[in-house]
Protein backbone atom coordinates (compact mmCIF):
# COMPACT_ATOMS: atom_id res chain seq x y z
CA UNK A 1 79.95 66.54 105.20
CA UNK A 2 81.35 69.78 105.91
CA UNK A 3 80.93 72.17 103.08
CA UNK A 4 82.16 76.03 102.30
CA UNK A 5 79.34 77.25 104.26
CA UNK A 6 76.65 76.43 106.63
CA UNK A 7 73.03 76.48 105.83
CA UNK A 8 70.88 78.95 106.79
CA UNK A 9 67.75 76.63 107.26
CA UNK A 10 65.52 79.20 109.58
CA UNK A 11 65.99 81.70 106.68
CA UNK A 12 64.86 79.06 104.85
CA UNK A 13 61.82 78.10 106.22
CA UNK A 14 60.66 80.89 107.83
CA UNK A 15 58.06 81.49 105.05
CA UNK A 16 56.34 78.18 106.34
CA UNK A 17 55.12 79.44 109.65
CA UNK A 18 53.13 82.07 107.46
CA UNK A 19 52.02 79.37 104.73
CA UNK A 20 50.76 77.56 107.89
CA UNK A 21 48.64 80.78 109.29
CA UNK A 22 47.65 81.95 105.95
CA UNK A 23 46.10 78.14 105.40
CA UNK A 24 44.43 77.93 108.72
CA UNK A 25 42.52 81.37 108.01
CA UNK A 26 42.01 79.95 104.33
CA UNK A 27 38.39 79.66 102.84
CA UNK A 28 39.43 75.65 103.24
CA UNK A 29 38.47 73.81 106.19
CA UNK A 30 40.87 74.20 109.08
CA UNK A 31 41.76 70.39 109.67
CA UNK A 32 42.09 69.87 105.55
CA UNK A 33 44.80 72.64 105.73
CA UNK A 34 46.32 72.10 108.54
CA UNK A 35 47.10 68.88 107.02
CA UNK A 36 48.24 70.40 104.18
CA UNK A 37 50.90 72.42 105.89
CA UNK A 38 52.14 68.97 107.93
CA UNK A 39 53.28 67.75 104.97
CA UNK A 40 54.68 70.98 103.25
CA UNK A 41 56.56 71.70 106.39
CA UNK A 42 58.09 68.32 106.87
CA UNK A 43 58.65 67.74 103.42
CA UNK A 44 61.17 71.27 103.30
CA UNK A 45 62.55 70.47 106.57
CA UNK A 46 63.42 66.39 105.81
CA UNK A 47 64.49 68.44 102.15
CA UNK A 48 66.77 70.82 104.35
CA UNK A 49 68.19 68.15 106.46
CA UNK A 50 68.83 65.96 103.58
CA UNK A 51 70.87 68.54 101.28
CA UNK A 52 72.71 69.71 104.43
CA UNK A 53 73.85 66.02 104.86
CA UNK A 54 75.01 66.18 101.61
CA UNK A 55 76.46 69.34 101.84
CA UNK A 56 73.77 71.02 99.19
CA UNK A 57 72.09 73.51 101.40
CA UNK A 58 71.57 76.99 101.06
CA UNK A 59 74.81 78.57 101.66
CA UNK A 60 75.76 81.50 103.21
CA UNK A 61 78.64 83.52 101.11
CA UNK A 62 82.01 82.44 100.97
CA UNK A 63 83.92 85.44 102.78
CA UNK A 64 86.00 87.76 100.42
CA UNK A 65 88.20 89.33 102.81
CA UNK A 66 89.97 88.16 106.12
CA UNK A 67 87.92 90.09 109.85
CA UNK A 68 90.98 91.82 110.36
CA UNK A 69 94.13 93.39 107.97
CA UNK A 70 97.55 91.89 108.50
CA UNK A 71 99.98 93.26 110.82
CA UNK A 72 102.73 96.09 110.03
CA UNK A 73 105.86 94.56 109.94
CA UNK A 74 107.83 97.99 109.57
CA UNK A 75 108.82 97.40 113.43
CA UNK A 76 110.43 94.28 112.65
CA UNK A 77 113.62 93.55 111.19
CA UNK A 78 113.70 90.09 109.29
CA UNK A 79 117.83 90.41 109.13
CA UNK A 80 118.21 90.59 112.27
CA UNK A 81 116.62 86.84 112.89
CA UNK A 82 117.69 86.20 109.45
CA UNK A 83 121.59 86.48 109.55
CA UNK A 84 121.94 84.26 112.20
CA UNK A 85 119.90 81.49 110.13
CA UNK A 86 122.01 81.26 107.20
CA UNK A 87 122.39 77.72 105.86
CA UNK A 88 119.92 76.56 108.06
CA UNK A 89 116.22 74.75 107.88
CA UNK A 90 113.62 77.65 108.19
CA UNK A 91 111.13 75.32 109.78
CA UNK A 92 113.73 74.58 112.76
CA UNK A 93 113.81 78.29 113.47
CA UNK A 94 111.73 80.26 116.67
CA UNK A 95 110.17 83.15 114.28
CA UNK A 96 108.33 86.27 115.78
CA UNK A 97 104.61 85.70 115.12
CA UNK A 98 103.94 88.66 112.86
CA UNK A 99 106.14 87.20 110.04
CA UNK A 100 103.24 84.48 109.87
CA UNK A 101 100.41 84.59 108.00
CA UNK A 102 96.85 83.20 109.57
CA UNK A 103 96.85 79.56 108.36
CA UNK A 104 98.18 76.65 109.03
CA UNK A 105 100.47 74.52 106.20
CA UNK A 106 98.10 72.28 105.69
CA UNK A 107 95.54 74.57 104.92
CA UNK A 108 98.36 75.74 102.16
CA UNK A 109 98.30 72.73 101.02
CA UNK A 110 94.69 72.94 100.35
CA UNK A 111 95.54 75.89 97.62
CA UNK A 112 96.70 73.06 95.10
CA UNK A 113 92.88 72.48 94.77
CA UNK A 114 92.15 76.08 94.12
CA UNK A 115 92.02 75.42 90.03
CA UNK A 116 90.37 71.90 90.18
CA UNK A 117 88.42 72.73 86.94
CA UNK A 118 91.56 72.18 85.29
CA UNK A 119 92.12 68.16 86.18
CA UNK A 120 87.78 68.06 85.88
CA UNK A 121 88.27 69.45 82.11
CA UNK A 122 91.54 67.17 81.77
CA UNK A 123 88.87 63.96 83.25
CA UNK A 124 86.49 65.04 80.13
CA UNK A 125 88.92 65.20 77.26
CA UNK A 126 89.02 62.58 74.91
CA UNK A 127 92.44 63.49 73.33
CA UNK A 128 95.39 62.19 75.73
CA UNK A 129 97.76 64.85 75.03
CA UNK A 130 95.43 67.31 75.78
CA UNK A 131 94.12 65.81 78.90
CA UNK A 132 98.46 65.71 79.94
CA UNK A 133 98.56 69.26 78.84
CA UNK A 134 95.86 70.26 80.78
CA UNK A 135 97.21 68.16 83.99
CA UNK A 136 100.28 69.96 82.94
CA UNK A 137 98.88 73.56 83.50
CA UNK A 138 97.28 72.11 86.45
CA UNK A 139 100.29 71.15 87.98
CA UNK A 140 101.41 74.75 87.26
CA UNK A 141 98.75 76.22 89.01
CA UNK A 142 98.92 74.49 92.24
CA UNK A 143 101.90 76.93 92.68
CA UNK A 144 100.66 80.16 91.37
CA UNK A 145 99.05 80.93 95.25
CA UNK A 146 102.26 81.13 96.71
CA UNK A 147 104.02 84.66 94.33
CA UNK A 148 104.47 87.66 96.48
CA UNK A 149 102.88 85.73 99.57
CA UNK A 150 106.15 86.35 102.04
CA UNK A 151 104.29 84.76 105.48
CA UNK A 152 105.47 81.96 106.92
CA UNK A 153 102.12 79.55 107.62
CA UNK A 154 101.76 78.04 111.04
CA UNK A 155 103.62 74.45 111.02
CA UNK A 156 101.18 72.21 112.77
CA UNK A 157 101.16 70.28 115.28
CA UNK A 158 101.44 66.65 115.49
CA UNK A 159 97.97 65.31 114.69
CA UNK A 160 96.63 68.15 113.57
CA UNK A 161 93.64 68.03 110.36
CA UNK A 162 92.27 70.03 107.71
CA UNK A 163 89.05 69.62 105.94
CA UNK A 164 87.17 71.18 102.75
CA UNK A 165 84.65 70.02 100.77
CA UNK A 166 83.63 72.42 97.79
CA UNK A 167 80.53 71.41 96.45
CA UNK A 168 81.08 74.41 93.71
CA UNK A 169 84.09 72.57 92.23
CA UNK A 170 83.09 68.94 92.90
CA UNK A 171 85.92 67.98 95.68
CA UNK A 172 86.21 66.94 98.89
CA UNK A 173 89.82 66.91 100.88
CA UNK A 174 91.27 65.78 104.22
CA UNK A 175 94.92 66.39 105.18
CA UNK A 176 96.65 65.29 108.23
CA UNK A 177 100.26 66.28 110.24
CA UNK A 178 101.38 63.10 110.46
CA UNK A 179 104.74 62.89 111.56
CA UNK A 180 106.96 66.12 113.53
CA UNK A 181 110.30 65.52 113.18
CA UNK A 182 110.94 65.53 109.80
CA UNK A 183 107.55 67.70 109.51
CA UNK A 184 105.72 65.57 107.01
CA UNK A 185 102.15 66.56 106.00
CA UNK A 186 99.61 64.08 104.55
CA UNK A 187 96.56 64.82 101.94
CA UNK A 188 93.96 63.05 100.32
CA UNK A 189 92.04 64.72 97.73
CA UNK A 190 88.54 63.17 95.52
CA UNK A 191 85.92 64.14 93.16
CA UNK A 192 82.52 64.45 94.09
CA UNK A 193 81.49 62.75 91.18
CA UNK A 194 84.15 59.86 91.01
CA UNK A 195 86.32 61.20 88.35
CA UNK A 196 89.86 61.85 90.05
CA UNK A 197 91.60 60.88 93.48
CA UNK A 198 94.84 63.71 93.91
CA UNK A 199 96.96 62.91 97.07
CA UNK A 200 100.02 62.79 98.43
CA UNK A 201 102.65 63.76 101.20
CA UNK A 202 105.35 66.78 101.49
CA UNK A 203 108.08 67.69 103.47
CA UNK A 204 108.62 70.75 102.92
CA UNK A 205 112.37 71.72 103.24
CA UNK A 206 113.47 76.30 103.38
CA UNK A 207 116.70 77.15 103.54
CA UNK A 208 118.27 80.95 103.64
CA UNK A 209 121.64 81.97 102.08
CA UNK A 210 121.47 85.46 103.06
CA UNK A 211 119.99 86.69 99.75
CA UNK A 212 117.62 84.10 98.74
CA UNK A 213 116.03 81.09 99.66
CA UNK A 214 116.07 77.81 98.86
CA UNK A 215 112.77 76.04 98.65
CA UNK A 216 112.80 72.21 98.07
CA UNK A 217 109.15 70.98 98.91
CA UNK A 218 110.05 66.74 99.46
CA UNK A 219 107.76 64.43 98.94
CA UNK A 220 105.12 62.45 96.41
CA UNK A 221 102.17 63.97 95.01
CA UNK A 222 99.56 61.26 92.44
CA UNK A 223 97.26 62.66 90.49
CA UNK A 224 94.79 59.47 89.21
CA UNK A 225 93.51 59.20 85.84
CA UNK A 226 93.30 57.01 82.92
CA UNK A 227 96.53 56.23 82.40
CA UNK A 228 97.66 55.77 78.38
CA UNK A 229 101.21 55.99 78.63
CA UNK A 230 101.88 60.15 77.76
CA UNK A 231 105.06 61.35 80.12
CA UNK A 232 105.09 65.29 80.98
CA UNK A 233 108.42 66.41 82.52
CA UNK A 234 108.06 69.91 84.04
CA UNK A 235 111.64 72.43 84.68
CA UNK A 236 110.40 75.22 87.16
CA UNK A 237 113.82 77.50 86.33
CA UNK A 238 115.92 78.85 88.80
CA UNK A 239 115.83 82.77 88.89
CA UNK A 240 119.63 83.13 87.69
CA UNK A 241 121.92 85.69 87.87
CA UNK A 242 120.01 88.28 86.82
CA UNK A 243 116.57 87.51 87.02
CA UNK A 244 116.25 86.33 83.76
CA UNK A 245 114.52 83.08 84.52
CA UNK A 246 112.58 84.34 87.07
CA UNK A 247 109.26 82.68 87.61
CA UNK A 248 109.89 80.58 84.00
CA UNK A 249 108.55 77.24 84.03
CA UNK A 250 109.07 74.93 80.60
CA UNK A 251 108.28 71.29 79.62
CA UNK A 252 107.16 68.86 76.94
CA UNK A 253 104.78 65.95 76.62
CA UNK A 254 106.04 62.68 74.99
CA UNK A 255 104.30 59.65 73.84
CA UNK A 256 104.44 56.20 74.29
CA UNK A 257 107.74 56.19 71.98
CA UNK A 258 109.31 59.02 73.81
CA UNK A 259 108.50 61.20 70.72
CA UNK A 260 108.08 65.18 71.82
CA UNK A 261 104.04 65.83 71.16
CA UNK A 262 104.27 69.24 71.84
CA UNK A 263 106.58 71.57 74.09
CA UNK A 264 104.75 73.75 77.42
CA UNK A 265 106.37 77.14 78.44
CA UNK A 266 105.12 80.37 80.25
CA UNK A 267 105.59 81.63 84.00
CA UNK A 268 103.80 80.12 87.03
CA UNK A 269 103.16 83.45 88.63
CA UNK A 270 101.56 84.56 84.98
CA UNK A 271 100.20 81.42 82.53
CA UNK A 272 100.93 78.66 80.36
CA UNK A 273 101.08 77.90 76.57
CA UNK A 274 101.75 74.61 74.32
CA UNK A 275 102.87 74.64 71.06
CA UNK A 276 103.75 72.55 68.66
CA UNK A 277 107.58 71.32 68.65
CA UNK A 278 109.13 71.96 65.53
CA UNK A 279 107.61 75.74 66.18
CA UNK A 280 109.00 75.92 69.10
CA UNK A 281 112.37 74.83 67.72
CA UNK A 282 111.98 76.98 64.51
CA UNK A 283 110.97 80.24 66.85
CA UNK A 284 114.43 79.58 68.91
CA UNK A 285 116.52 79.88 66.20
CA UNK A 286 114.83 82.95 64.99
CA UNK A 287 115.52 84.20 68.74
CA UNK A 288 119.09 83.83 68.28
CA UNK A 289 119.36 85.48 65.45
CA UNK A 290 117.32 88.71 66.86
CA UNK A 291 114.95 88.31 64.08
CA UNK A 292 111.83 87.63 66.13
CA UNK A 293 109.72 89.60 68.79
CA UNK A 294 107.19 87.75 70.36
CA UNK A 295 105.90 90.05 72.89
CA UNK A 296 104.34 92.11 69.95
CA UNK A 297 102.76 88.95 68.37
CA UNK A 298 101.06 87.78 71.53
CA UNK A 299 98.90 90.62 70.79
CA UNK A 300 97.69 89.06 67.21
CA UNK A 301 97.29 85.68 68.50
CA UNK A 302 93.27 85.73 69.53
CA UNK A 303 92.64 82.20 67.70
CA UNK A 304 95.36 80.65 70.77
CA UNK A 305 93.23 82.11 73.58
CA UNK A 306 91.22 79.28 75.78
CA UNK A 307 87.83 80.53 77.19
CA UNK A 308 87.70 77.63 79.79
CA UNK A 309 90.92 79.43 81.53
CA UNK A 310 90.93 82.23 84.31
CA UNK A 311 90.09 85.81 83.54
CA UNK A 312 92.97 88.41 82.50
CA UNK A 313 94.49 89.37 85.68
CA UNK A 314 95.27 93.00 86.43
CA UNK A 315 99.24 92.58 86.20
CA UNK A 316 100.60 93.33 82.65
CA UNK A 317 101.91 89.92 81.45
CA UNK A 318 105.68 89.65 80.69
CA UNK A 319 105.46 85.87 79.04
CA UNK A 320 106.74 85.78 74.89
CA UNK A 321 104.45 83.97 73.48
CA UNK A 322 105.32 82.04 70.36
CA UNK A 323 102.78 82.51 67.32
CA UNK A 324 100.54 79.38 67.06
CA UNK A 325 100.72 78.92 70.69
CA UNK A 326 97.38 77.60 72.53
CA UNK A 327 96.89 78.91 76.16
CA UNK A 328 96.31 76.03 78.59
CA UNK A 329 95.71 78.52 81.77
CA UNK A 330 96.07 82.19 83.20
CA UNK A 331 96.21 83.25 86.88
CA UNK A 332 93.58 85.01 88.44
CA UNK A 333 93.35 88.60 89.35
CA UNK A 334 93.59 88.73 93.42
CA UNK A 335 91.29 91.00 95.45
CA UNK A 336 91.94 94.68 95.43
CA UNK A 337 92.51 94.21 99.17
CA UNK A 338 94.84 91.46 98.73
CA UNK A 339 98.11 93.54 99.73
CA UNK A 340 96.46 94.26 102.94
CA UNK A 341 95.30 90.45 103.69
CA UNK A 342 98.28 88.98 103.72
CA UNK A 343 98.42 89.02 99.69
CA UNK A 344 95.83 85.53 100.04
CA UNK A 345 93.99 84.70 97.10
CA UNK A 346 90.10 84.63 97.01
CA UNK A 347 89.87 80.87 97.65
CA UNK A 348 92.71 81.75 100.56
CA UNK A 349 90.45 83.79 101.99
CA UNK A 350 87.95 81.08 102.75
CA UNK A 351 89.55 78.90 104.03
CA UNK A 352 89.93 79.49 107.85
CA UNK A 353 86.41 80.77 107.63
CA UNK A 354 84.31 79.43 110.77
CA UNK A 355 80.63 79.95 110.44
CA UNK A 356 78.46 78.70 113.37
CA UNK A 357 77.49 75.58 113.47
CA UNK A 358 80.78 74.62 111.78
CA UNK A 359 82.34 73.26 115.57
CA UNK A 360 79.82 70.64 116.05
CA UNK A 361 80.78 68.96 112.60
CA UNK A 362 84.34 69.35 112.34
CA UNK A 363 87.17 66.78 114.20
CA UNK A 364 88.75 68.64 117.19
CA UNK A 365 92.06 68.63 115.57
CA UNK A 366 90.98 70.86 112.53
CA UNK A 367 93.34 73.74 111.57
CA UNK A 368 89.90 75.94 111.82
CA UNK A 369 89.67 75.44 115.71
CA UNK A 370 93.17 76.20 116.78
CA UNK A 371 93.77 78.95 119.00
CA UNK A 372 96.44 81.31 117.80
CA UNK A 373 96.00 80.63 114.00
CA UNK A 374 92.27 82.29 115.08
CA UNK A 375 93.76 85.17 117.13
CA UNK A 376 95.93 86.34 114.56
CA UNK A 377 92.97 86.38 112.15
CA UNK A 378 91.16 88.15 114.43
CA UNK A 379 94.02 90.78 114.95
CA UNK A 380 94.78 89.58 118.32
CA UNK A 381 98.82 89.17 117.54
CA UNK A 382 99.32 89.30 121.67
CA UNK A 383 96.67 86.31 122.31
CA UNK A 384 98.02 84.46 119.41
CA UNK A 385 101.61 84.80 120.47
CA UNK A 386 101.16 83.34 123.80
CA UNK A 387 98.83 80.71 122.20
CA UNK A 388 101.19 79.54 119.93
CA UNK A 389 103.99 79.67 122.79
CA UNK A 390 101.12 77.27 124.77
CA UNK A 391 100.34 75.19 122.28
CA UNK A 392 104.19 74.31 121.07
CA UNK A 393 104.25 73.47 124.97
CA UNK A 394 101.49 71.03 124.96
CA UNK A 395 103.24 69.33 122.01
CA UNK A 396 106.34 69.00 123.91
CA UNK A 397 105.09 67.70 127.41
CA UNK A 398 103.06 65.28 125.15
CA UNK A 399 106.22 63.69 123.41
CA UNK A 400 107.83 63.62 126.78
CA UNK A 401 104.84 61.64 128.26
CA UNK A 402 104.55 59.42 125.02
CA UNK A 403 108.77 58.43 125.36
CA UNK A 404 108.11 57.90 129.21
CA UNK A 405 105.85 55.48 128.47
CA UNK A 406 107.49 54.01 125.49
CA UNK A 407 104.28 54.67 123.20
CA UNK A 408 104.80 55.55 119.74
CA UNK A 409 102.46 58.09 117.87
CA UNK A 410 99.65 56.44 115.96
CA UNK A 411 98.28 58.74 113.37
CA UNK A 412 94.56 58.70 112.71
CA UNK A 413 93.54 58.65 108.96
CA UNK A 414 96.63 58.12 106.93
CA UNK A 415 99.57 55.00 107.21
CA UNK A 416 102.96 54.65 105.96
CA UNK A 417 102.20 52.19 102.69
CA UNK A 418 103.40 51.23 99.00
CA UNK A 419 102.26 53.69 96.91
CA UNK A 420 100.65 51.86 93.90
CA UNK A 421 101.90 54.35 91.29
CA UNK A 422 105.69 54.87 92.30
CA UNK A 423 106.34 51.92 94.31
CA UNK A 424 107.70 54.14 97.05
CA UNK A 425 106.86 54.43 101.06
CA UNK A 426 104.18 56.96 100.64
CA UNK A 427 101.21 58.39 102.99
CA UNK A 428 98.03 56.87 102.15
CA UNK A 429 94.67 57.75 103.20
CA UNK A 430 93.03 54.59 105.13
CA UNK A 431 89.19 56.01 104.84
CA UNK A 432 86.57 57.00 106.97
CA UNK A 433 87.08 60.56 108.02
CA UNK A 434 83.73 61.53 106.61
CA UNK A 435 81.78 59.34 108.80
CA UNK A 436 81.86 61.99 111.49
CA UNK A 437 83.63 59.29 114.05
CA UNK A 438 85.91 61.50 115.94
CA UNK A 439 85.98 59.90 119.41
CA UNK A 440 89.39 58.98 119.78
CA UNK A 441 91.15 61.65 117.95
CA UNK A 442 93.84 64.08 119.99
CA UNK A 443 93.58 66.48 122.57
CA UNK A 444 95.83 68.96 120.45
CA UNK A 445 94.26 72.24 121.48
């Protein structure tokens, strides 16, 4: 199992060689304690060995910062590409390499997971609307990585993986490219301990209309639970004319008998609050009027705050919240360097991180091990320009070798089936990626 770090076992047992000196020269006989330190120092290395297997060794630090700052893009003009792309599919267009950012989509994908104490607290409540409100706020946060981050990630290539297992928050995930044309990305996500199984597929759709752009992410995502019946419908607002609704995301929960449990508002980039319907209903009324300001009362509402969510982040908060309100989760402050990496998160950060020892565990078609996604990391945007250039090549000679042939692509840990849940064509994860049996995967790199 590949974990977010690798084990430093020689720091770890280094105090044995002296436990096995400091016996010998012991008062004890030297046979008795030589004995002795057999045992002691198989016992902590088959200990070692067996927590690294299980991805509970001692771990080095999970990076907070990226080896290099991004690149200036003052030297680049974005309208210049941009105007000639209007109406058309971002992910179809040749982009300079500096208006990327140093991972791949599927690692982006991976950033859904980054609040996964939200569906672990949602697994442990009793209560089924709160476990849907808490999914809710989960489902919320999946996007809250993506304000203010204005790279494009690397699209991958056909075949192409991504692994993390996060033995801190109790998952374990495996994503796949699996088709190229329409880009469709595959992932498969499960607790540690059994509780949840999150997957799904996107196909993620940009397009520019000279000042905005239209993001319509395609696809089906499952999140599995206990299922008793609750529906949450979810309205992530358009931004309007004037930037009213920007960033607004509301909702409700309804029961078995379609009845309105309680309504879900706030700001994806911010948080997220419940509250109960008829206050909700009662408090827009008042809003109409101009009788009511909310922004004041959020101030005298310390009963609604949750301590299970994320800390206060740094950004004054712009949501009205509605007296009685209950706070179901808050965004967490980025690094103070975030502006200069590329404005990633702290679980961003990590996860293109390649310790040693990493390359002899991972498949050969993880996002970790590819060329120009590491250059540009690195600060090398020359090497990773003509590595992506080299790479895109590849890709293409392959598909013209594969259609001389007549061969189809056969992807590797994922096939086109009925999802259970929907009933649709979805992307389902056929097993085994964990058992380390990567002898037929792609040459991709």
């Amino acid at each position: 199992m590949l974990i977010s770090g690798v084990p430093k076992i020689f720091g770890e047992i280094w105090w044995l060689f002296l436990l096995f000196f400091s016996y010998l020269y012991s008062s004890f006989s030297v046979i008795y304690n030589l004995h002795i330190c057999i045992v002691l120092c198989v016992g902590t290395l088959k200990r070692c060995v067996s927590m690294f297997m299980k991805g509970k060794p001692f771990f080095c630090p999970l990076r907070s910062s990226l080896p290099a700052p991004m690149f200036s893009r003052n030297d680049f003009s974005v309208w210049s590409i941009l105007k000639k792309c209007i109406g058309l599919e971002l992910s179809k267009i040749t982009m300079p390499i500096v208006f990327n950012e140093p991972l791949s989509f599927l690692q982006r994908i991976s950033e859904y997971m980054e609040h996964t104490y939200l569906i672990q607290k949602a697994c442990s409540q009793s209560d089924s609307i709160e476990r849907m409100q808490t999914v809710a706020a989960f489902a919320v946060s999946a996007v809250a990585s993506q304000w203010d981050r204005t790279g494009k990630p690397f699209n991958p290539l056909l075949g192409e993986t991504y692994e993390l297992t996060r033995e801190d928050q109790g998952f374990r995930l495996i994503s796949e490219q699996v088709s190229h044309h329409p880009p469709i990305s595959a992932f498969h996500t499960e607790s540690l301990a059994g509780d949840f199984v999150f997957h799904g597929s996107i196909y993620p759709k940009l397009k520019f209309w000279g000042k905005s752009v239209e993001a319509e992410p395609k696809g089906t995502i499952t999140l599995e639970l206990h299922n008793t019946g609750e529906k949450c419908v979810l309205n992530f607002k358009p931004c309007g004319m004037f930037g009213k609704e920007l960033h607004r995301v509301e909702g409700y929960i309804q029961d078995k008998s379609k009845k309105k449990c309680c309504v879900i508002y706030g700001k994806w980039t911010e948080c997220m609050w419940s509250v109960d319907p008829q206050v909700y209903e009662a408090h827009r009324k008042l809003e109409k009027r101009g009788t009511t300001d909310t922004r004041k009362q959020k101030q005298e509402e310390p009963e609604a705050v949750n301590e299970d969510a994320d800390e206060m982040p740094e950004v004054q908060e712009t949501v009205a919240v509605i007296p009685g309100s209950t706070l179901l989760w808050r965004i967490s402050s980025r690094p103070p360097h975030s502006a200069e990496m590329y404005n990633f998160t702290n679980f961003a950060m990590t996860l293109n991180e390649l310790e040693p020892g990493m390359e002899g565990v991972l498949a050969p078609t993880d996002c970790r091990l590819r060329p120009d996604i590491r250059a540009m990391e690195n600060g090398n945007i020359d090497e990773a320009s003509i590595e992506k250039e080299r790479l895109e090549e590849k890709q293409r000679a392959s598909r013209k070798e594969r259609a001389k042939d007549g061969e189809d692509w056969s992807t590797r840990w994922f096939q086109l089936d009925t999802n259970p849940y929907t009933g649709s064509q979805d992307w389902l994860y056929t097993g085994g990626y964990f058992d380390r049996k990567y002898t037929d995967c792609p040459d991709i790199y």
